[in-house]
N, C-alpha and C. Protein backbone atom coordinates (compact mmCIF):
# COMPACT_ATOMS: atom_id res chain seq x y z
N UNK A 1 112.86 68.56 20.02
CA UNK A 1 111.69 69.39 19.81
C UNK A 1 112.11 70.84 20.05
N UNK A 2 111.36 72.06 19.35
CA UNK A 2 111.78 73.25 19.48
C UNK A 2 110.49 74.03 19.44
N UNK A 3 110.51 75.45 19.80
CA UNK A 3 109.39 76.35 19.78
C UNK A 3 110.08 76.85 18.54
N UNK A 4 109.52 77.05 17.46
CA UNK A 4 109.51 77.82 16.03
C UNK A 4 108.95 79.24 16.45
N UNK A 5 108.44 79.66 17.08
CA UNK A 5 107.16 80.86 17.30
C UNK A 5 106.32 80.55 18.22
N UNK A 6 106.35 81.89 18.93
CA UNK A 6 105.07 82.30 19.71
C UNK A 6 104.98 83.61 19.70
N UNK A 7 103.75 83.67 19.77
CA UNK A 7 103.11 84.85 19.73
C UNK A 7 101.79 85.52 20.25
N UNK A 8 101.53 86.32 20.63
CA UNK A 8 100.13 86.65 20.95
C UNK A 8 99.01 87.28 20.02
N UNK A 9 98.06 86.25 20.03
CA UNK A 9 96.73 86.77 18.54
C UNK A 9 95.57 86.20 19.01
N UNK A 10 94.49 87.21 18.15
CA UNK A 10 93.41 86.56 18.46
C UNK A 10 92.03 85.47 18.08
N UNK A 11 92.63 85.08 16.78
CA UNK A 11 92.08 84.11 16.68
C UNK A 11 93.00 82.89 15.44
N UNK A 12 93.04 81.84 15.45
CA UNK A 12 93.48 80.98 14.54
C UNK A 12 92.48 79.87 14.22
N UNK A 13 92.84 79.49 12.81
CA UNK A 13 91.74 78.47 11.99
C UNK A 13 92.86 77.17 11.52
N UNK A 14 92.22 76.35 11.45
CA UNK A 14 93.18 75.20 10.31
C UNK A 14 92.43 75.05 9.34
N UNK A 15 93.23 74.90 8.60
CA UNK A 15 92.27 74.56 6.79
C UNK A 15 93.08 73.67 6.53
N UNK A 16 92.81 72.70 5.87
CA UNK A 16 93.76 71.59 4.53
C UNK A 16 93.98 72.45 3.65
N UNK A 17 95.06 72.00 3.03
CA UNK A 17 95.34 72.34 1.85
C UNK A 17 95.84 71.49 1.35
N UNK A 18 96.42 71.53 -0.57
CA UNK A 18 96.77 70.55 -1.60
C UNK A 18 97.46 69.18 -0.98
N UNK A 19 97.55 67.91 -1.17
CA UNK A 19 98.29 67.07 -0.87
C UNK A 19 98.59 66.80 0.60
N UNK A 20 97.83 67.03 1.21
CA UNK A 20 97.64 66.65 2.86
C UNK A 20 97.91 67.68 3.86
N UNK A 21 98.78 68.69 3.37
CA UNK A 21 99.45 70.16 4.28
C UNK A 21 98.05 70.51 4.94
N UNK A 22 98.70 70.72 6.26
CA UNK A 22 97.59 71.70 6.56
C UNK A 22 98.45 73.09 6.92
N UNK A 23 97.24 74.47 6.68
CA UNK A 23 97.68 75.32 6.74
C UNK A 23 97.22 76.80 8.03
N UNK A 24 97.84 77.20 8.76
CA UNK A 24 97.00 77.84 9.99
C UNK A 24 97.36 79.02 9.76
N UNK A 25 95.75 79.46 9.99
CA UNK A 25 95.51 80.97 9.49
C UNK A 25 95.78 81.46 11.00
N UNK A 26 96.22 82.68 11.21
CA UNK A 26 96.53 82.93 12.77
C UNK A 26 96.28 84.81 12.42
N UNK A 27 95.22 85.89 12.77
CA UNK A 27 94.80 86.63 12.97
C UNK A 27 95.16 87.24 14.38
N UNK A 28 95.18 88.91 14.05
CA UNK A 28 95.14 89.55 15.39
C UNK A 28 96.46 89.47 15.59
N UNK A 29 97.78 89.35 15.14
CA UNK A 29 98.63 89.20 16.26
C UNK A 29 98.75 90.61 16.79
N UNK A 30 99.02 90.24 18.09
CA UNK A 30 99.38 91.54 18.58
C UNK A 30 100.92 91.50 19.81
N UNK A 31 101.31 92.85 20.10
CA UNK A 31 102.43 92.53 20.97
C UNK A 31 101.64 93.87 22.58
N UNK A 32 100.72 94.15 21.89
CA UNK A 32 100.49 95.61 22.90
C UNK A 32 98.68 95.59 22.82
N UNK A 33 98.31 95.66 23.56
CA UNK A 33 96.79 96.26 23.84
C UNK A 33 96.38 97.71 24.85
N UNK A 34 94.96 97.87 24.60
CA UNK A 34 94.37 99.23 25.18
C UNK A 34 94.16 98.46 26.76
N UNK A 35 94.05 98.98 28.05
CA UNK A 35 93.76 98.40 29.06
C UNK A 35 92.03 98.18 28.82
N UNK A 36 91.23 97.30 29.28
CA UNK A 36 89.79 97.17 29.72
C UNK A 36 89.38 98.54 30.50
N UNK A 37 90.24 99.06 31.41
CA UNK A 37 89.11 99.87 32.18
C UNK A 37 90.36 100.54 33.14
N UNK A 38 89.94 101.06 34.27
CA UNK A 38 91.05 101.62 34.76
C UNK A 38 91.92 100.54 35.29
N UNK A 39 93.26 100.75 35.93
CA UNK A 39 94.34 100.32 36.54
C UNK A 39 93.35 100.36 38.04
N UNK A 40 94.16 99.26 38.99
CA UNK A 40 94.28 97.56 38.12
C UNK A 40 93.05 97.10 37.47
N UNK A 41 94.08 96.10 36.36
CA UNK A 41 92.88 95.62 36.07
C UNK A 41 93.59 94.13 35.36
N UNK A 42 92.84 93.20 34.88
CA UNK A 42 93.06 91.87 34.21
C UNK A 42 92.84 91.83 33.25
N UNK A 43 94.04 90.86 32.11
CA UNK A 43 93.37 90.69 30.92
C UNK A 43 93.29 89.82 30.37
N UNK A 44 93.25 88.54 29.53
CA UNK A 44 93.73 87.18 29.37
C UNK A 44 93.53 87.14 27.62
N UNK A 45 94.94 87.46 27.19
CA UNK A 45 95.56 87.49 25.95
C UNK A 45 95.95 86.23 25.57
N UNK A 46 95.80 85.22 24.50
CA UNK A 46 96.55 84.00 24.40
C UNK A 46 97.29 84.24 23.49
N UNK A 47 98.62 83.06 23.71
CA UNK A 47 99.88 82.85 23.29
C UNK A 47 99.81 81.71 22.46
N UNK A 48 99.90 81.66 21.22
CA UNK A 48 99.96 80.75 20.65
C UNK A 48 101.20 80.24 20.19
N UNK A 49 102.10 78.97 20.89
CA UNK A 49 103.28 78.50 20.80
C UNK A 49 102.94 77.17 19.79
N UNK A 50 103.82 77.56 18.56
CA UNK A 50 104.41 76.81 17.56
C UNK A 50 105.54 75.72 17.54
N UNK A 51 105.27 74.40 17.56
CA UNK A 51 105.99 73.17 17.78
C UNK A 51 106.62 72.73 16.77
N UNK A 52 108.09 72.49 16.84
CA UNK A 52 108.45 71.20 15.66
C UNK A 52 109.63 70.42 16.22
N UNK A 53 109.19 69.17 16.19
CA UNK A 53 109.89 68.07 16.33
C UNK A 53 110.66 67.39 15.01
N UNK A 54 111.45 67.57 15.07
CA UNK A 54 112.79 67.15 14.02
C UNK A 54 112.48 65.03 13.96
N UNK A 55 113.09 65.12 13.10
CA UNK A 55 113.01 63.11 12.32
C UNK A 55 114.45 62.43 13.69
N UNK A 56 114.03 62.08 14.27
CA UNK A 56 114.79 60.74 15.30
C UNK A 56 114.58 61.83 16.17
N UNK A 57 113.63 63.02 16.84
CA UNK A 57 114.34 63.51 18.18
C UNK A 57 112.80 63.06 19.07
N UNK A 58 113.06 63.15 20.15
CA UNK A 58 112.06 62.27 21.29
C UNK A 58 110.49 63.20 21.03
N UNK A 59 109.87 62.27 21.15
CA UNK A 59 108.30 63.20 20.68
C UNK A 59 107.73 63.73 22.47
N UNK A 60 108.48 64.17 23.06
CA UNK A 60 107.62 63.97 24.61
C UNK A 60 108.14 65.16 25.31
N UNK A 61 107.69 66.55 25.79
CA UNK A 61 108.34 67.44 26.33
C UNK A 61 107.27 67.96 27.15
N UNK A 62 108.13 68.81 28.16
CA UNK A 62 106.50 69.63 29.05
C UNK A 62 107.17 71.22 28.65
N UNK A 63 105.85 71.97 28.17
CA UNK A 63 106.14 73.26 28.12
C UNK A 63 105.54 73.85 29.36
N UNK A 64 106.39 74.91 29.50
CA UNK A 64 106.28 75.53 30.74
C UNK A 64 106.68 77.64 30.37
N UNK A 65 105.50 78.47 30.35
CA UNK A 65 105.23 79.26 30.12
C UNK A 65 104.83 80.10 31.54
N UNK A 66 106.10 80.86 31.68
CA UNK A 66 106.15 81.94 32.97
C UNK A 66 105.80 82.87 32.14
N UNK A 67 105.06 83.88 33.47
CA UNK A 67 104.65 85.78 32.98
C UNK A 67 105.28 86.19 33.76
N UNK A 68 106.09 87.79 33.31
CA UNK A 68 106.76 87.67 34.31
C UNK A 68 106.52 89.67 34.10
N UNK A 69 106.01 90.34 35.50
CA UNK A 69 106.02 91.67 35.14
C UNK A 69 107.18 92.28 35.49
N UNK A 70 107.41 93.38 34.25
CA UNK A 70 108.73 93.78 34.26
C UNK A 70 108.73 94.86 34.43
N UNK A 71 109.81 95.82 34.91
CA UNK A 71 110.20 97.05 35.54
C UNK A 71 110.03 98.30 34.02
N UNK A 72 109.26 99.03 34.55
CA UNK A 72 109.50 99.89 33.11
C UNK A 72 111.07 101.04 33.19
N UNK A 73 111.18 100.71 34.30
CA UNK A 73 112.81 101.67 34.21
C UNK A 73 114.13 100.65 33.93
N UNK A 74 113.89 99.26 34.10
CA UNK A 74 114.89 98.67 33.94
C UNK A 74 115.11 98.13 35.55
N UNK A 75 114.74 98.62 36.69
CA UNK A 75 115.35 98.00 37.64
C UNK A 75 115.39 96.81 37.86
N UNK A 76 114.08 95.66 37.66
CA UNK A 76 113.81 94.20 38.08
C UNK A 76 113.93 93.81 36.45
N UNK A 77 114.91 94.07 36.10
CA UNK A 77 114.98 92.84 34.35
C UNK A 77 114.61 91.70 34.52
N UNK A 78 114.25 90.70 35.66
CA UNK A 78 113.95 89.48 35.96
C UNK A 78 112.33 89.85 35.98
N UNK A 79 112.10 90.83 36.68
CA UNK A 79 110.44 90.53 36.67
C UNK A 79 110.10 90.10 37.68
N UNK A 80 108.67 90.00 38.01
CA UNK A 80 107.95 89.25 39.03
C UNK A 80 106.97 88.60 38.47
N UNK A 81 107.21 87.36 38.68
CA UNK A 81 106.45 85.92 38.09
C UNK A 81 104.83 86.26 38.67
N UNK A 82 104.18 86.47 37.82
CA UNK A 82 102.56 86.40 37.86
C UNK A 82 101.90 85.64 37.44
N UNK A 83 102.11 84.62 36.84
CA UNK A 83 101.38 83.12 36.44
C UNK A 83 102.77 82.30 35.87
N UNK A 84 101.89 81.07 35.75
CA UNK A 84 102.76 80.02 35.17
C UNK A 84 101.92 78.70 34.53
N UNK A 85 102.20 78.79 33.48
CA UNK A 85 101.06 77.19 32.67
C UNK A 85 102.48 76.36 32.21
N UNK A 86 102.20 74.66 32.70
CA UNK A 86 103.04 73.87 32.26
C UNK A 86 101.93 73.07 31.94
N UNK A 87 102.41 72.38 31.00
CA UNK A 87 101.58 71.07 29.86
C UNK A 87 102.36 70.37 29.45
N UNK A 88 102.09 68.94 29.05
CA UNK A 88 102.61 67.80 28.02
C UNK A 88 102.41 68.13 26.90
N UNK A 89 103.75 68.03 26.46
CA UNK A 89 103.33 68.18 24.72
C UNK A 89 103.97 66.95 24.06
N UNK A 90 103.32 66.00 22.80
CA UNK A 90 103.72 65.13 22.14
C UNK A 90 103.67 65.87 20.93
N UNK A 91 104.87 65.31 19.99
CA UNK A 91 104.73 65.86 18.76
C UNK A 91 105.39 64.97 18.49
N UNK A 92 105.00 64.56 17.04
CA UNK A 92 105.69 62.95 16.46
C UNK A 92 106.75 63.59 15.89
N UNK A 93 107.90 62.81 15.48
CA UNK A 93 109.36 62.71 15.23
C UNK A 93 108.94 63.55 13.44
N UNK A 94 109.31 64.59 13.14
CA UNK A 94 109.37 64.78 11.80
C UNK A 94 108.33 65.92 11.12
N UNK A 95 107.18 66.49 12.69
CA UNK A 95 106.04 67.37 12.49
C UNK A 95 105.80 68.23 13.01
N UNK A 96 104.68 69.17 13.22
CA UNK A 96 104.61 69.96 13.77
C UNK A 96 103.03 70.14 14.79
N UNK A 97 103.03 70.88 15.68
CA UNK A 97 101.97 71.03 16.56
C UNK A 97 101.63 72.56 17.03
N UNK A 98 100.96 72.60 17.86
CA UNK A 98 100.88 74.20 18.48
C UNK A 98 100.14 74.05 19.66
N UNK A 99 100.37 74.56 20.66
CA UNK A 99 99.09 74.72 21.94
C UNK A 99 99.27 76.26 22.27
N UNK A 100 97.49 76.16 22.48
CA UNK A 100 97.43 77.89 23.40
C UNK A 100 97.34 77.77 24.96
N UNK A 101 98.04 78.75 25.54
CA UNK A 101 98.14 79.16 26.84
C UNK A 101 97.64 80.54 27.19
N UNK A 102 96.74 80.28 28.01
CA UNK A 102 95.84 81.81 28.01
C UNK A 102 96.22 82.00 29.51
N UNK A 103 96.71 83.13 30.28
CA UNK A 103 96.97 83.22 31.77
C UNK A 103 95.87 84.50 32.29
N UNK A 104 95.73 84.57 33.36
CA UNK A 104 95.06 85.62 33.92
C UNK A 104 96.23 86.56 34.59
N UNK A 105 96.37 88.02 33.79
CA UNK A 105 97.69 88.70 34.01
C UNK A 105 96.84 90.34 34.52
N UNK A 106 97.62 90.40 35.79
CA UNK A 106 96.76 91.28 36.75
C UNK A 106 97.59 92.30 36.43
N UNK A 107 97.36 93.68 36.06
CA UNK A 107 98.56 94.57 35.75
C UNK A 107 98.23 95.61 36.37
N UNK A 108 98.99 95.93 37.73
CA UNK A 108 98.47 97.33 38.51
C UNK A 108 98.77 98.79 37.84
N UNK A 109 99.19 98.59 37.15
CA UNK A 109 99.25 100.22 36.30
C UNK A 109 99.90 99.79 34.58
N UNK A 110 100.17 100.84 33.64
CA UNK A 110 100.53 100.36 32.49
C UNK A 110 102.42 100.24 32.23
N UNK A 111 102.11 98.94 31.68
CA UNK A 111 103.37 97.80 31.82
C UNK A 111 103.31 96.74 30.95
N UNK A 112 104.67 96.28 30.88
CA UNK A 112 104.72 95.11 30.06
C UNK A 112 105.06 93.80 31.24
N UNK A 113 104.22 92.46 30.73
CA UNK A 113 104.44 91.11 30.91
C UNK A 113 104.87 90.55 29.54
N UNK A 114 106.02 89.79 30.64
CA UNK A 114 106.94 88.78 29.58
C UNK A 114 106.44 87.57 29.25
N UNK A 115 106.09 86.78 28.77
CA UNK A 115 106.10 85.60 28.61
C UNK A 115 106.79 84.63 27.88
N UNK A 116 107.21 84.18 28.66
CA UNK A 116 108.64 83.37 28.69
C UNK A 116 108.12 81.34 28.55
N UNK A 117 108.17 81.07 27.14
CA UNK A 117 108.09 80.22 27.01
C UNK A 117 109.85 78.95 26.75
N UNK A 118 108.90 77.62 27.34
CA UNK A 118 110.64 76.71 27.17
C UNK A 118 110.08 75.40 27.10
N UNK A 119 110.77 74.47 26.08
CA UNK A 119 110.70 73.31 26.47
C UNK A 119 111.47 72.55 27.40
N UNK A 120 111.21 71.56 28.55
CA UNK A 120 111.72 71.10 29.74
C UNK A 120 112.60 71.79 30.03
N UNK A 121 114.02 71.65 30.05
CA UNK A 121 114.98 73.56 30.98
C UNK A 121 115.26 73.72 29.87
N UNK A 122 114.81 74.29 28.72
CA UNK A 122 115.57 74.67 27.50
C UNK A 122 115.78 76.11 28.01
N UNK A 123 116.47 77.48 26.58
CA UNK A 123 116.26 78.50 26.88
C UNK A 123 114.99 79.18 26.24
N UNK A 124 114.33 80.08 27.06
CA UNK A 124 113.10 80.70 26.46
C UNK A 124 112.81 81.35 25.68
N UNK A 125 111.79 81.19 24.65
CA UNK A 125 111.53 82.47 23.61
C UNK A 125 110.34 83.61 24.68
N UNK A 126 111.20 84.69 24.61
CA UNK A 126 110.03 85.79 25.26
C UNK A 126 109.46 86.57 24.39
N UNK A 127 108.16 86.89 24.93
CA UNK A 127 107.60 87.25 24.01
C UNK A 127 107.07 88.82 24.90
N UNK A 128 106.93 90.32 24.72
CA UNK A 128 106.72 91.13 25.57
C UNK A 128 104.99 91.46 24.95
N UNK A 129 103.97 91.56 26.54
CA UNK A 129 102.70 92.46 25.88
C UNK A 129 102.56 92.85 27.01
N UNK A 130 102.57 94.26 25.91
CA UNK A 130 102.20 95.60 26.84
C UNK A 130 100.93 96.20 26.62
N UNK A 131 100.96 96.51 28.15
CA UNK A 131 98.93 97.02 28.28
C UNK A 131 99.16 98.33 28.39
N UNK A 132 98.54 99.39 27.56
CA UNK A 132 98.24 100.50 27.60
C UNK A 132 97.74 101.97 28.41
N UNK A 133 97.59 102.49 28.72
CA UNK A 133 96.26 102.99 29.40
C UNK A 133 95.27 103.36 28.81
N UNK A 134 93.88 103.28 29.62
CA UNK A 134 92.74 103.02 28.76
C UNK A 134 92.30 104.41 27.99
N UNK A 135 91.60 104.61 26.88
CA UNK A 135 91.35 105.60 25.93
C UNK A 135 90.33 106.30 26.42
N UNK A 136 90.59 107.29 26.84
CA UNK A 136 89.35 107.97 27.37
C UNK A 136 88.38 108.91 26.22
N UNK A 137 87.04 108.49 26.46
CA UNK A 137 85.81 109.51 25.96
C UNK A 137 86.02 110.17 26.00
């Protein structure tokens, strides 16, 4: 099983289409937003991670999606872990799936959180969203 994509957006649909496909409309992506209000403050952006399981590989994995706030000068490249969502994911041998993970990401001034998605210890696709400062009247 593998993550194809993730990303952060704000809304997605499924539709059918011709001959059984289905097809997902996925709106909003974004990598950066305006803050809500002043510093600190919270925001809860979802991540929509894209699944595919290959023909003979095991349908059974736990995803596990760290945030991780990162240094805007470079000093902490690791970050400091501010949430974490792990889940079961099944995906049959040969298809595809998706789950959203929405975290509550507390950001004391304007900065980027990583989110660092993996299947069981795989390596992670990161994904960076950065909060702004807010637009003043």
């Amino acid at each position: 099983m593998q993550i194809i994509a993730a990303l952060f957006m704000n809304n997605m649909e499924n539709r059918p289409a011709p001959g059984g496909a289905t097809h997902i409309d996925v709106t909003g992506i974004h990598f950066s937003a305006v803050a809500p209000g002043p510093f600190p403050c919270t925001v809860e952006p979802h991540l929509l991670v894209l699944l595919r399981n290959g023909p003979g590989e095991r349908p059974d994995a736990a995803l596990e999606v760290t945030f991780h706030l990162v240094g805007a000068d470079g000093a902490d490249p690791e970050g400091t872990q501010v949430a974490r969502n792990v889940q079961p994911v099944s995906v049959e041998p040969g298809k595809f799936a998706f789950r959203l993970v929405r975290a509550e990401l507390l950001y004391p001034g304007p900065g980027t959180v990583e989110a660092r998605a993996r299947l069981d210890l795989g390596e992670p696709v990161v994904v960076p969203y950065t909060l702004l400062p807010p637009v003043e009247d």
